[in-house]
Every structure is written in C-alpha cells, then in structure tokens.
C-alpha atoms as a PDB file:
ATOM      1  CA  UNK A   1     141.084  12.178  38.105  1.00  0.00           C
ATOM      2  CA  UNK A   2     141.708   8.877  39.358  1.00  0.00           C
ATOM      3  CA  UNK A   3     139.656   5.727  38.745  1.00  0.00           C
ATOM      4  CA  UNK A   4     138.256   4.129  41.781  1.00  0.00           C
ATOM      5  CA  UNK A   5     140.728   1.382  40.728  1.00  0.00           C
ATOM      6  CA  UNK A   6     144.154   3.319  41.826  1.00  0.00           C
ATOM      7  CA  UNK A   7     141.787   5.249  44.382  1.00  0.00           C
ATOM      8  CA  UNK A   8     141.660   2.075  46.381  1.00  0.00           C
ATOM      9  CA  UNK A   9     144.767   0.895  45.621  1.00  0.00           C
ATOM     10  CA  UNK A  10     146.890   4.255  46.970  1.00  0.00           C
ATOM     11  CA  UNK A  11     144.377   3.996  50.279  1.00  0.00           C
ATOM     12  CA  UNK A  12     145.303   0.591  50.987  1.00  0.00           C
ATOM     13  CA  UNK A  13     149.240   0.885  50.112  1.00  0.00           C
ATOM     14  CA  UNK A  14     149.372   4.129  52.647  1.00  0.00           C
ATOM     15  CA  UNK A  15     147.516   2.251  55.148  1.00  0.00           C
ATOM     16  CA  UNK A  16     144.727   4.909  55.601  1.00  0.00           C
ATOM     17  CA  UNK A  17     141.062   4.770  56.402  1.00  0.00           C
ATOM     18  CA  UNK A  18     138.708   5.154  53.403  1.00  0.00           C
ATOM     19  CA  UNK A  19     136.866   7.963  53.690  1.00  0.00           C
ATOM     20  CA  UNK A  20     135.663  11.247  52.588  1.00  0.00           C
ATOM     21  CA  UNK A  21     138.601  12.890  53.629  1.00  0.00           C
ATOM     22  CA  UNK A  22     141.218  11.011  52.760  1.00  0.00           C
ATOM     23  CA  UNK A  23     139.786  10.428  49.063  1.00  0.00           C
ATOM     24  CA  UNK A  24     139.555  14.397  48.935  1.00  0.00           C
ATOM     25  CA  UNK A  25     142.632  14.657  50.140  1.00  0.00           C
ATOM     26  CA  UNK A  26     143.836  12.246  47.468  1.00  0.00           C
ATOM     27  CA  UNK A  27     142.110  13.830  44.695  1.00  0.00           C
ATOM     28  CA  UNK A  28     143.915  17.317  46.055  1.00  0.00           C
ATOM     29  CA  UNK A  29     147.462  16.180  45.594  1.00  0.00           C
ATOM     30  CA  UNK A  30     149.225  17.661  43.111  1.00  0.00           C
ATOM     31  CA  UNK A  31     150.976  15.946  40.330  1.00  0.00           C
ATOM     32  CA  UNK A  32     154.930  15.764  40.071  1.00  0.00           C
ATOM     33  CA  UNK A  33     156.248  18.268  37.501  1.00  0.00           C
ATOM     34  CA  UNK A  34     160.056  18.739  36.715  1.00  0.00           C
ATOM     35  CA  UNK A  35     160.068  22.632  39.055  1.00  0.00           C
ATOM     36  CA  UNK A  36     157.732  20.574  41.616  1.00  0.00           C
ATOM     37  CA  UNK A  37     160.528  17.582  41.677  1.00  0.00           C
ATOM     38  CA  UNK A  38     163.391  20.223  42.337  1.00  0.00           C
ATOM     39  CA  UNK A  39     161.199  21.689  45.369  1.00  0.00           C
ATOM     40  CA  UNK A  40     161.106  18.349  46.836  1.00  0.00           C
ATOM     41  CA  UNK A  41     164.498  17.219  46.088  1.00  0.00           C
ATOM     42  CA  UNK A  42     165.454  20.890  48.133  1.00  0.00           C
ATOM     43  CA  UNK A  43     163.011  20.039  51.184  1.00  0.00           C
ATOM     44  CA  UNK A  44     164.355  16.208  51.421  1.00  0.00           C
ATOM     45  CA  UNK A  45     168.108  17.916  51.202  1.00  0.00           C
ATOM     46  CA  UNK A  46     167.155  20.732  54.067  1.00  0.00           C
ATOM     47  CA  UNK A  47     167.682  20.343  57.713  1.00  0.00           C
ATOM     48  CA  UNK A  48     164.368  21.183  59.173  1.00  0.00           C
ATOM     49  CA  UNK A  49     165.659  20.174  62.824  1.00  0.00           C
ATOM     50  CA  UNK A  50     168.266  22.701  63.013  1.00  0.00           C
ATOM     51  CA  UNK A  51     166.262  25.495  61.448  1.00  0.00           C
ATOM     52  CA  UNK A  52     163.573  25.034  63.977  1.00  0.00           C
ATOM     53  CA  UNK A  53     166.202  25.290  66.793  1.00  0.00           C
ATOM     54  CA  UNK A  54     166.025  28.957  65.935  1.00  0.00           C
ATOM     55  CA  UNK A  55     162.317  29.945  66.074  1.00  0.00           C
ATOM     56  CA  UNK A  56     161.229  32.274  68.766  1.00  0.00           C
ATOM     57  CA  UNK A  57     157.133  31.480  68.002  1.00  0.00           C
ATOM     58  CA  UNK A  58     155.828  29.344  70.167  1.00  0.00           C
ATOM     59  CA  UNK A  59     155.610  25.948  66.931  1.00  0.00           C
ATOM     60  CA  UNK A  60     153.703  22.678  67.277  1.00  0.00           C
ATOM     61  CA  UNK A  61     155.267  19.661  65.494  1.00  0.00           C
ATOM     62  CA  UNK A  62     153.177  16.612  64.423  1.00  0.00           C
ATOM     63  CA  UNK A  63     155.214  13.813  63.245  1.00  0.00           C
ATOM     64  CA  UNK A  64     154.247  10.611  61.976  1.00  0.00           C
ATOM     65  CA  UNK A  65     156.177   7.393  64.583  1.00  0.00           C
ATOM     66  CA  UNK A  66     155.918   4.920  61.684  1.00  0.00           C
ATOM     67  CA  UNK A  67     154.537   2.569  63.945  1.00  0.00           C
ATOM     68  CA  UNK A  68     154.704  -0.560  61.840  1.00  0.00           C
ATOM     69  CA  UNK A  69     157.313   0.078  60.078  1.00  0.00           C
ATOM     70  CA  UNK A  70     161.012  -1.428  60.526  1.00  0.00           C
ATOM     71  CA  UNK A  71     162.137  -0.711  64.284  1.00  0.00           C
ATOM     72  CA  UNK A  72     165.447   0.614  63.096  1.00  0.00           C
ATOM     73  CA  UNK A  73     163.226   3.568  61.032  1.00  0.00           C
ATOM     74  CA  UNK A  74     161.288   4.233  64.201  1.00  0.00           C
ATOM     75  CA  UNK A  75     164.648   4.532  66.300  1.00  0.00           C
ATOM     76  CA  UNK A  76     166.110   7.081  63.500  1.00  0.00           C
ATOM     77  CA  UNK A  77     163.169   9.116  64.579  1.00  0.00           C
ATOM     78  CA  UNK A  78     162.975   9.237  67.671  1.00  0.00           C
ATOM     79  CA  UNK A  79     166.644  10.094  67.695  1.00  0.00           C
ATOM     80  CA  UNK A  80     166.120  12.717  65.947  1.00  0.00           C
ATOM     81  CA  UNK A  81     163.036  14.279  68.075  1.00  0.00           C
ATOM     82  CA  UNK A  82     164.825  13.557  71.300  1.00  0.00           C
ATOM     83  CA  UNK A  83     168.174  15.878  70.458  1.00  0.00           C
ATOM     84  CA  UNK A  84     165.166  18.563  69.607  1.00  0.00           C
ATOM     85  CA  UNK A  85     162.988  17.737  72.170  1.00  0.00           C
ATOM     86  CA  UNK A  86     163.502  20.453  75.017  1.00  0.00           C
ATOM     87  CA  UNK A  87     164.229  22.791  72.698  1.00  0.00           C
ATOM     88  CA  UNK A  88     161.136  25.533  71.499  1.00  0.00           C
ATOM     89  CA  UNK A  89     159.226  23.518  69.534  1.00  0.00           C
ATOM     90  CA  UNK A  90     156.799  21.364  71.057  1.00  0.00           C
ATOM     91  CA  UNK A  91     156.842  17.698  69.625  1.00  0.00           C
ATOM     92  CA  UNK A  92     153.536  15.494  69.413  1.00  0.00           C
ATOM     93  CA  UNK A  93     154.320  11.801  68.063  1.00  0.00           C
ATOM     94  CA  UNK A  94     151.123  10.504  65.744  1.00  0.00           C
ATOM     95  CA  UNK A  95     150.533   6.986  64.714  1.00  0.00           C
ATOM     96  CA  UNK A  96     151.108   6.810  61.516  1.00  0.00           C
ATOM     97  CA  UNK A  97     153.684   7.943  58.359  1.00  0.00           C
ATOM     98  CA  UNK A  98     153.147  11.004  55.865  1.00  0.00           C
ATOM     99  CA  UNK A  99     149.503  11.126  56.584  1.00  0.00           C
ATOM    100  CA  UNK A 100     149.476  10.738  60.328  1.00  0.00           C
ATOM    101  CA  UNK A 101     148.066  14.550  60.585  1.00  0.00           C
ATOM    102  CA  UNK A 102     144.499  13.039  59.176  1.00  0.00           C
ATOM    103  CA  UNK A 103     144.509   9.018  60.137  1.00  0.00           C
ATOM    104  CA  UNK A 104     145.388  10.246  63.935  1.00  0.00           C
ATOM    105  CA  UNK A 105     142.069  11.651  65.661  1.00  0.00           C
ATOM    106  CA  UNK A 106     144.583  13.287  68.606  1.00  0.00           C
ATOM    107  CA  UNK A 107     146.053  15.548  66.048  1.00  0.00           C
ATOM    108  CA  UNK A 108     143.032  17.708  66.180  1.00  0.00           C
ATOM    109  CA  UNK A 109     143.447  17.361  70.070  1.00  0.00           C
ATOM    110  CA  UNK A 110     146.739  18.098  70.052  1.00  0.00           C
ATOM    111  CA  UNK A 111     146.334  21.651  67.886  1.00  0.00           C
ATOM    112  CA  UNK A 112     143.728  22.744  69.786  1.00  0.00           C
ATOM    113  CA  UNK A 113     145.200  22.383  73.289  1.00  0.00           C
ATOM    114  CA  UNK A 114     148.341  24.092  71.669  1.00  0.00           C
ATOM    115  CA  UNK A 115     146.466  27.189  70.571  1.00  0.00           C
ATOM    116  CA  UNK A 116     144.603  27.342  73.848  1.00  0.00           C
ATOM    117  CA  UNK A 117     147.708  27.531  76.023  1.00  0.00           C
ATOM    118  CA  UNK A 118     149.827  29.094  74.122  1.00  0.00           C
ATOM    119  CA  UNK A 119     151.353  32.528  75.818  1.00  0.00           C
ATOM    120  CA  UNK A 120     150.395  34.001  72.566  1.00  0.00           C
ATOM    121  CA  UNK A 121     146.695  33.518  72.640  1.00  0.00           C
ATOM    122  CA  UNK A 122     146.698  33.996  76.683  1.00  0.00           C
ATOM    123  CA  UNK A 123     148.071  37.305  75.806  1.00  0.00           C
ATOM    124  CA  UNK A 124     145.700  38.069  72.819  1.00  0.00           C
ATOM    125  CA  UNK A 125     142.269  39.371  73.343  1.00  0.00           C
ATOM    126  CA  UNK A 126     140.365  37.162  71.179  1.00  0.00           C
ATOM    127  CA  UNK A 127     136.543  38.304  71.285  1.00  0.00           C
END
C-alpha cells in the first residue's frame, strides 16, 4: 500500500490526472523483484519494431509522443514509427509517455474503430 503521500507524489511526477483510475492503476503495479528486473532488462534489450514487421494479424499500436518532453526524444520516435509505418501494424500516436493508453481519451476511440473495421471482425459473425 502506498500512503496518500507517495500516491500524490508518483501522479504528479508522471504527469497524470488524479483519478480513480489512475490511483487503481497505481495501486495494481507490481513491485520490482530480482526475476521481474531480468524480464524488463530482456523487453528494454528486444527489438519490438522488427518483430512486429512479421505479424500477419491485423495489430493496433498505441504509443505514447512524449509531447513535452525534449524534442530530440520525440524525433527518436517518430523515427522509429515512420520506418514501421506502412508496414502491418497500424500506428496511433497518444499524448502522453508510459501511461498515454489511460491519460489519452482517443485511445478508447482508437481501439474501438480498430476492432470495428478490422477484416477480421467484418469476416466474423459476431451475434
């Protein structure tokens, strides 16, 4: 549990809203452990760009722009995105960082007009 102390203090250094959802989402997270630690260090060290350059399911991607942040951070992104950009995977930017998925109201948007024109649900019968 956290007090309300470092509650408000993690909202305000992530920049997020204070709300229900974010302080649930907060209270969610789980703490780093020495196998959870080697999991990260293995996701920082993988290419995720290149392994989604192989998917053959139709893939959403919400990334955070970092708007704020130092332009030369922003550019590295959207470096990035653009050499994947016409490529399978469809690419939605967010406002935000690593919680731009809940502090962006168009994420919801953007999921739900990906299900609903995806060739995969057009060709499902959903009842």
């Amino acid at each position: 549990m956290k007090t309300e102390e470092e509650m408000v203090s993690l909202i305000t250094s992530l920049d997020l809203n204070d709300d229900a959802f974010i302080r649930k989402a907060i209270l969610s997270m789980q703490e780093a452990s020495p196998s959870g630690i080697g999991l990260l260090l293995a996701l920082y060290r993988y290419h995720m760009p290149k392994a989604m350059k192989g998917l053959s399911t139709p893939t959403l991607v919400l990334y955070g722009n970092r708007e704020g942040k130092e332009s030369r951070i922003q550019r590295r992104i959207l470096r990035q995105v653009s050499k994947y950009q016409n490529q399978h995977p469809s690419f939605k930017a967010l406002v935000g960082g690593h919680y731009a998925h809940m502090t962006d109201d168009r994420s919801i948007g953007y999921i739900r007009d990906f299900l609903f024109t995806s060739e995969q649900v057009q060709k499902s019968e959903i009842r």
